[in-house]
C-alpha atoms as a PDB file:
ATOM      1  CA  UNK A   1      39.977 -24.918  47.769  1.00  0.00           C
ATOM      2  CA  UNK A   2      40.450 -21.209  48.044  1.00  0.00           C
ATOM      3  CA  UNK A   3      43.777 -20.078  49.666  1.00  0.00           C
ATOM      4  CA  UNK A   4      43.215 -18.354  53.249  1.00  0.00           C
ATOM      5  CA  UNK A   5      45.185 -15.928  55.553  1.00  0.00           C
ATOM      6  CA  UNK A   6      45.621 -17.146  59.084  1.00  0.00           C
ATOM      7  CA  UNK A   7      46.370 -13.997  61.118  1.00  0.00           C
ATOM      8  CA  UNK A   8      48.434 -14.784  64.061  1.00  0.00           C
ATOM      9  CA  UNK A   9      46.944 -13.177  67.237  1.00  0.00           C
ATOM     10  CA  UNK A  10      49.664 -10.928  67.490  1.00  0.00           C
ATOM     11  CA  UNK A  11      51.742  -9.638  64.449  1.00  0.00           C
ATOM     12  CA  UNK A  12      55.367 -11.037  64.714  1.00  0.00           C
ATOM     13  CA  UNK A  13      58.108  -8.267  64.349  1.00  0.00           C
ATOM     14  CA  UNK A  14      60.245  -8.881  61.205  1.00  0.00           C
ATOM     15  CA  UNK A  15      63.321  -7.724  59.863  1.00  0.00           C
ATOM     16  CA  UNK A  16      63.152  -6.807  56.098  1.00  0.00           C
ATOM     17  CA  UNK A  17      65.759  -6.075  53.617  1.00  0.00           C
ATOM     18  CA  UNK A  18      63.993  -3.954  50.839  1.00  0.00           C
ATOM     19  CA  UNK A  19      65.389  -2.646  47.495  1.00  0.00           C
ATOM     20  CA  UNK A  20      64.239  -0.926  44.632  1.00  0.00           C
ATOM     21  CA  UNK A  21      61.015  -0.241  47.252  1.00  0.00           C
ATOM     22  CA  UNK A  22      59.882  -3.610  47.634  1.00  0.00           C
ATOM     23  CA  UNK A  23      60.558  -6.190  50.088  1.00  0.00           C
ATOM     24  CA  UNK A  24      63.535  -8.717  48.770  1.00  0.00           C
ATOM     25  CA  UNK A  25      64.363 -11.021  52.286  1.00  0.00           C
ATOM     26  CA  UNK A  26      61.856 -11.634  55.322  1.00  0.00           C
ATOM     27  CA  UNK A  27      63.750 -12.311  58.666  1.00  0.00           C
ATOM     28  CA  UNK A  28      61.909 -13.535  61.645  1.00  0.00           C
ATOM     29  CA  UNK A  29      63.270 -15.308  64.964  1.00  0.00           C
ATOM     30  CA  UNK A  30      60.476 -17.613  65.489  1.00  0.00           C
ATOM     31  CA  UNK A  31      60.789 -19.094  61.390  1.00  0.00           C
ATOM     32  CA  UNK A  32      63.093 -19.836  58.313  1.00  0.00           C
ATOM     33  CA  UNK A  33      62.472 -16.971  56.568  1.00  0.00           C
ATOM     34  CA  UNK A  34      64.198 -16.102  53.539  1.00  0.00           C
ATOM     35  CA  UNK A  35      64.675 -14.519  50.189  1.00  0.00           C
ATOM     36  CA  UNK A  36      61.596 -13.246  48.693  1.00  0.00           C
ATOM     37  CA  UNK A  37      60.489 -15.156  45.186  1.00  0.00           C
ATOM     38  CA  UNK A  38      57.499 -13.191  44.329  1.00  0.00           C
ATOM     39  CA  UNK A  39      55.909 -10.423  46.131  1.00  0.00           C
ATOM     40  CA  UNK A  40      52.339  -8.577  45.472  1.00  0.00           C
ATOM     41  CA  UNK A  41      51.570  -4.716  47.109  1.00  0.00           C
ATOM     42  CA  UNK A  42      51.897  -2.374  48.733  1.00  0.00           C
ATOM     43  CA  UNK A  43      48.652  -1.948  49.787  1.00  0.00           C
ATOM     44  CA  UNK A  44      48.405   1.259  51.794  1.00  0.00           C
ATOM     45  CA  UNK A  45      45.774   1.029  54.718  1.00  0.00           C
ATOM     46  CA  UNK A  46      45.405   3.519  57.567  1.00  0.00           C
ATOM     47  CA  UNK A  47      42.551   3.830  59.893  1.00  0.00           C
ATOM     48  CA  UNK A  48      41.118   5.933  63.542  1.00  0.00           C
ATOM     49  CA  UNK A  49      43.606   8.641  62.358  1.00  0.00           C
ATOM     50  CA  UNK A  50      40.735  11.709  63.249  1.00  0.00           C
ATOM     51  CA  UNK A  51      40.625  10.021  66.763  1.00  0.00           C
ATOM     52  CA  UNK A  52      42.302   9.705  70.331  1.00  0.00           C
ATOM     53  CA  UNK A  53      41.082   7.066  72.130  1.00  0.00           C
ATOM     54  CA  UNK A  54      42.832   5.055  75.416  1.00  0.00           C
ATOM     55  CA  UNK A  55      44.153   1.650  74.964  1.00  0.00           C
ATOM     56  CA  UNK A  56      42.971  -0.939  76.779  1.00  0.00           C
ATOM     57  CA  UNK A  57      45.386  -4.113  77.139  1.00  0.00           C
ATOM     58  CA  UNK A  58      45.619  -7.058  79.068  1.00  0.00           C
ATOM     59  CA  UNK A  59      48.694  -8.290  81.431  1.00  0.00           C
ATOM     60  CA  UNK A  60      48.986 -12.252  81.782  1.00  0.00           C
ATOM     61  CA  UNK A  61      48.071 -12.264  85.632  1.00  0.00           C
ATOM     62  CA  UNK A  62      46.148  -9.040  85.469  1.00  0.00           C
ATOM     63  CA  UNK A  63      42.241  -9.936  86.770  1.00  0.00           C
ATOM     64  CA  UNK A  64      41.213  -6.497  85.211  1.00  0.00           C
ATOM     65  CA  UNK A  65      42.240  -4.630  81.877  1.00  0.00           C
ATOM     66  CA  UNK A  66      44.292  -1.614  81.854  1.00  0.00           C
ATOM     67  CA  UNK A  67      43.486   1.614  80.621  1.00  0.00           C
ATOM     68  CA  UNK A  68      46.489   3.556  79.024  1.00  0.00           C
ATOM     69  CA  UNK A  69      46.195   7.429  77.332  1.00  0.00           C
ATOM     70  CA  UNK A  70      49.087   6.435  75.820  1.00  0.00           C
ATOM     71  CA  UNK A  71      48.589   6.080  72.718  1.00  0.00           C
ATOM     72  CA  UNK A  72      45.771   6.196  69.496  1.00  0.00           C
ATOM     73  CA  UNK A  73      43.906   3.644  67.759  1.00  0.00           C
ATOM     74  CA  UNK A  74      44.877   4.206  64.493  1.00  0.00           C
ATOM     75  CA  UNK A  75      46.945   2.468  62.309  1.00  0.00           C
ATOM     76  CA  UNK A  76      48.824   3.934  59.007  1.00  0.00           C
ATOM     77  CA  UNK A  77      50.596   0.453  56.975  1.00  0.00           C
ATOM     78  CA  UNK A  78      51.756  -0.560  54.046  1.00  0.00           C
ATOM     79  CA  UNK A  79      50.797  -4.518  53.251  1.00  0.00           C
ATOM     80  CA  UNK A  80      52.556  -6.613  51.088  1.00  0.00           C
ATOM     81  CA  UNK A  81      52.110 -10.543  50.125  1.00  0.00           C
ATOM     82  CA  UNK A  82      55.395 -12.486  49.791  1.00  0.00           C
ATOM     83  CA  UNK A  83      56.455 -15.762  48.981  1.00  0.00           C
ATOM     84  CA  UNK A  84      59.596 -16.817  50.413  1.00  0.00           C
ATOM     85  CA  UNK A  85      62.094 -19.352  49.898  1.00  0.00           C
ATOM     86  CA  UNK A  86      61.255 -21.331  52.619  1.00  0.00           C
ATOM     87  CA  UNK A  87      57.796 -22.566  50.535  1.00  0.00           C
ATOM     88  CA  UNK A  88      56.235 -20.065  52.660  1.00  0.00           C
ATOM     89  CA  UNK A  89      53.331 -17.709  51.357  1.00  0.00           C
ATOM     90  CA  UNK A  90      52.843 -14.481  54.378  1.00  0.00           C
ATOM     91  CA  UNK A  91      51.471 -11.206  54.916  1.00  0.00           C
ATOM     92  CA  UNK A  92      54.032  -8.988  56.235  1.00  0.00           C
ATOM     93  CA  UNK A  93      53.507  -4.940  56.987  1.00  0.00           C
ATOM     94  CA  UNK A  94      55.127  -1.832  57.209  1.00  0.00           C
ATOM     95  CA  UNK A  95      54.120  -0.032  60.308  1.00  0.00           C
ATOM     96  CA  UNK A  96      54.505   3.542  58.883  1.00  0.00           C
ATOM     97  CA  UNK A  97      53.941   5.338  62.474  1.00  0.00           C
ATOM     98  CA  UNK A  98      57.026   3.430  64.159  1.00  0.00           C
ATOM     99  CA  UNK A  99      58.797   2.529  61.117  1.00  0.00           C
ATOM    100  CA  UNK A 100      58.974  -1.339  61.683  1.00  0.00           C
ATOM    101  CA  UNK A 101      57.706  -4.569  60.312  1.00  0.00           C
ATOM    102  CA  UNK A 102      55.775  -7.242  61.342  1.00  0.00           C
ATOM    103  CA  UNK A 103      54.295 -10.660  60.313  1.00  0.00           C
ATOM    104  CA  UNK A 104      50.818 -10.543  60.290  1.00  0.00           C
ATOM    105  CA  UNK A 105      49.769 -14.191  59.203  1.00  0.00           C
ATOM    106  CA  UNK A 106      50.132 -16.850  56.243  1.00  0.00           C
ATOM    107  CA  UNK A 107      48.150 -18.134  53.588  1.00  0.00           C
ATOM    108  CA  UNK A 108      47.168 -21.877  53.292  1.00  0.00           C
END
């Protein structure tokens, strides 16, 4: 059977310790986390950089989207694959335009 990333619908935000300029501990509030045993990246991915668009989001009670001129499409990440401690094999990011990181999904 071939391994498979299950994104979660909404990244998680993380808190990661890096050193030597990779990731070396994985902190999230809804998890164990823990010490990183192998690693594998960055992979540097950006996207909808040449364009503005509105966002459109969702509030839970809201009958009708929202549209926000708030802020752009795009994204601009770096994308690593860590295993942790905790048996645990994720995808965690580097959101270069706010300078914060997120869990984007594990691997079965």
């Amino acid at each position: 059977m071939c391994p498979m990333l299950r994104r979660f619908r909404v990244p998680v935000a993380a808190r990661v310790r890096v050193q030597k300029g990779h990731p070396v501990r994985v902190m999230v509030a809804r998890m164990s986390g823990g010490e990183v045993v192998h690693w594998s990246g960055p992979w540097r991915t950006s996207g909808q950089w040449w364009t503005e668009a509105p966002e459109v989001s969702m509030n839970p009670g809201d009958t009708q989207p929202s549209r926000k001129t708030v802020g752009v499409l795009s994204w601009d990440r770096d994308e690593w694959d860590v295993s942790l401690t905790d048996g645990g094999v994720y995808r965690i990011f580097h959101d270069r335009r706010v300078d914060r990181w997120f869990l984007e999904g594990m691997v079965d």
